[in-house]
N, C-alpha and C. Protein backbone atom coordinates (compact mmCIF):
# COMPACT_ATOMS: atom_id res chain seq x y z
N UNK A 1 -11.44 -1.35 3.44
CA UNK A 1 -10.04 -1.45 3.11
C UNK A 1 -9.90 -1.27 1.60
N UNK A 2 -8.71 -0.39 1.20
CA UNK A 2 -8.78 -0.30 0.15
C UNK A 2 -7.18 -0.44 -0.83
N UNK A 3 -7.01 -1.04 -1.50
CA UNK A 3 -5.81 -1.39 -1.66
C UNK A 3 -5.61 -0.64 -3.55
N UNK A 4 -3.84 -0.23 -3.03
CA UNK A 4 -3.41 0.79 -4.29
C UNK A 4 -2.14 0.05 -5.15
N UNK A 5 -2.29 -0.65 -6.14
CA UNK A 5 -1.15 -1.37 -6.93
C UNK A 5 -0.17 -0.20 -7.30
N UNK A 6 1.26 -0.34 -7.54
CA UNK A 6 2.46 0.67 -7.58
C UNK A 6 3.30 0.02 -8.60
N UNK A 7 3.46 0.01 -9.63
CA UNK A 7 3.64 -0.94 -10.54
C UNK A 7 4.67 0.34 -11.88
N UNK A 8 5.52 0.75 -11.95
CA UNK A 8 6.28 1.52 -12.55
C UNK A 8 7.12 1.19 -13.44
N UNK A 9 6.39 0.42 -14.65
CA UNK A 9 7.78 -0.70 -15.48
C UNK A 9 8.34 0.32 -15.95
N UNK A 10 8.20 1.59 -16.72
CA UNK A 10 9.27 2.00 -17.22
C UNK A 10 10.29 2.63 -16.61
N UNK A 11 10.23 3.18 -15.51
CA UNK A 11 11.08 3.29 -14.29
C UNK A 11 12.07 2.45 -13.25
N UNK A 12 11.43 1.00 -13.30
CA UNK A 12 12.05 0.08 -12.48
C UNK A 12 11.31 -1.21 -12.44
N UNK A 13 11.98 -2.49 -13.48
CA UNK A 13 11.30 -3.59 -13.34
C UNK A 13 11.36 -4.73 -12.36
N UNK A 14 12.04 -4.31 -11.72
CA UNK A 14 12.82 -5.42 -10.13
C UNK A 14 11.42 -5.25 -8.89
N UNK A 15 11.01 -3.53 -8.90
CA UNK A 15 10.07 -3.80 -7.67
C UNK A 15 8.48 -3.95 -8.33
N UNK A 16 7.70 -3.95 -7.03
CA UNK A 16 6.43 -3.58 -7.61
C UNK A 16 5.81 -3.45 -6.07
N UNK A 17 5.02 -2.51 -5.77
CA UNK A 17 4.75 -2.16 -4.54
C UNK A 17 2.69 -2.23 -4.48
N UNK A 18 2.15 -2.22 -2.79
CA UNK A 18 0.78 -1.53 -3.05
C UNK A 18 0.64 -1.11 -1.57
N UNK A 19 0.28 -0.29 -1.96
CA UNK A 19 -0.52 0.70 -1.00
C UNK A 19 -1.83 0.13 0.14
N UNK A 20 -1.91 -0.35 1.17
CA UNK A 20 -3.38 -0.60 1.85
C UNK A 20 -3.66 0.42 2.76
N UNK A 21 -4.65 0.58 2.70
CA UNK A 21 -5.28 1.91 3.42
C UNK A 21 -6.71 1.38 4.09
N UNK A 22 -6.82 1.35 5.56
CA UNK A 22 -7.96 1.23 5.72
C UNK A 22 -8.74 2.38 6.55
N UNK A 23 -10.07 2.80 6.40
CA UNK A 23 -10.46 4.63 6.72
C UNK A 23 -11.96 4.12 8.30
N UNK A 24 -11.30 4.37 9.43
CA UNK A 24 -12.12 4.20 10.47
C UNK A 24 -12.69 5.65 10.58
N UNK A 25 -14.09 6.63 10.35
CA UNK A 25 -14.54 7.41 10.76
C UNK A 25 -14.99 7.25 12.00
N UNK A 26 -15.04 6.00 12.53
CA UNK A 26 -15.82 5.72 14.34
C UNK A 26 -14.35 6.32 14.91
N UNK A 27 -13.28 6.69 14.62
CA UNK A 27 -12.24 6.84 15.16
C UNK A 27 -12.12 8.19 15.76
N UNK A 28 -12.50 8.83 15.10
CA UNK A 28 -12.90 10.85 15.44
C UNK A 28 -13.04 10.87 16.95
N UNK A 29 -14.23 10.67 17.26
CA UNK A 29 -14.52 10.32 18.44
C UNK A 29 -13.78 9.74 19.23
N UNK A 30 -12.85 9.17 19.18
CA UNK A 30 -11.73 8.73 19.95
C UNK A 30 -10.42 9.43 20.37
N UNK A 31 -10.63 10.01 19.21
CA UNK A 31 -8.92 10.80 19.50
C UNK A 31 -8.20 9.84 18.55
N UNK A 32 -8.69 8.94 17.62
CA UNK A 32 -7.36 8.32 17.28
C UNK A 32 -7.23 8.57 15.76
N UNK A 33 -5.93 8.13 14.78
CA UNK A 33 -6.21 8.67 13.58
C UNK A 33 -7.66 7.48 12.62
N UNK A 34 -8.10 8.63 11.51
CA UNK A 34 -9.10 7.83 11.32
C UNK A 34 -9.00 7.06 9.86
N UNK A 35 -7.12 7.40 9.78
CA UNK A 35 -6.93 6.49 8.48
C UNK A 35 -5.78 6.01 8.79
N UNK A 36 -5.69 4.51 8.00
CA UNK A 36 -4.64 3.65 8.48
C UNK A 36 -4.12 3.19 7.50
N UNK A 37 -2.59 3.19 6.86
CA UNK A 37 -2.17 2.79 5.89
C UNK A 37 -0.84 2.18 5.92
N UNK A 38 -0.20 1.25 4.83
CA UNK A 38 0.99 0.49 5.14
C UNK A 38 1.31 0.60 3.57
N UNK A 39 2.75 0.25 3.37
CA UNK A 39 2.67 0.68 2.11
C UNK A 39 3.94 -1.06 1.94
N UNK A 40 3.63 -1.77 1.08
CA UNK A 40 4.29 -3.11 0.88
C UNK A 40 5.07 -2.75 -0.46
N UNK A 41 6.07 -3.12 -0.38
CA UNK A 41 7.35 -3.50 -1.59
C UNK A 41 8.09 -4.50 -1.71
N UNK A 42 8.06 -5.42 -3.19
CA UNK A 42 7.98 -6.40 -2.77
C UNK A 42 9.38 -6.49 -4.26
N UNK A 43 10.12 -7.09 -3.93
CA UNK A 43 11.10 -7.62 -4.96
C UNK A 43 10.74 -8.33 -6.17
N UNK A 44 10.81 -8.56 -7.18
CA UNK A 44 10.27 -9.40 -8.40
C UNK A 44 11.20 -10.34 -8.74
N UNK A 45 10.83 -11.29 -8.50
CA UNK A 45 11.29 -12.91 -8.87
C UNK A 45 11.78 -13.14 -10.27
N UNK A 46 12.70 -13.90 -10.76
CA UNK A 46 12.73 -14.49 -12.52
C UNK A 46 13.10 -15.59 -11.97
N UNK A 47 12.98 -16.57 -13.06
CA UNK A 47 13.21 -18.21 -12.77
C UNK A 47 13.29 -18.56 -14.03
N UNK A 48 15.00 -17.79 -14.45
CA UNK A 48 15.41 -18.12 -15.95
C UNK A 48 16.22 -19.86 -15.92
C-alpha cells in the first residue's frame, strides 16, 4: 500500500487530500484489476 499526500497551499488552504493505492499483481490471473485506489479529501479545521 502506498499512500500519496495532496497538499496545494498556494492554490487552496481549506483542503488537503491523499491518494491510497494498493497494487495486487496475484490479481492478473484472475481477471480482476490489479490496482486499487481511493482518493480522500479532507476539509481543514481552525480553532481561532
Amino acid at each position: 500500500m502506498r499512500c500519496m499526500p495532496a497538499y496545494l497551499p498556494k492554490y487552496n488552504l481549506k483542503y488537503c487530500g491523499v491518494k491510497i493505492v494498493s497494487v495486487a499483481p496475484a490479481n492478473k490471473k484472475r481477471g480482476l484489476p490489479t490496482v486499487l485506489g481511493e482518493y480522500l479529501l479532507r476539509m481543514r479545521k481552525h480553532s481561532n
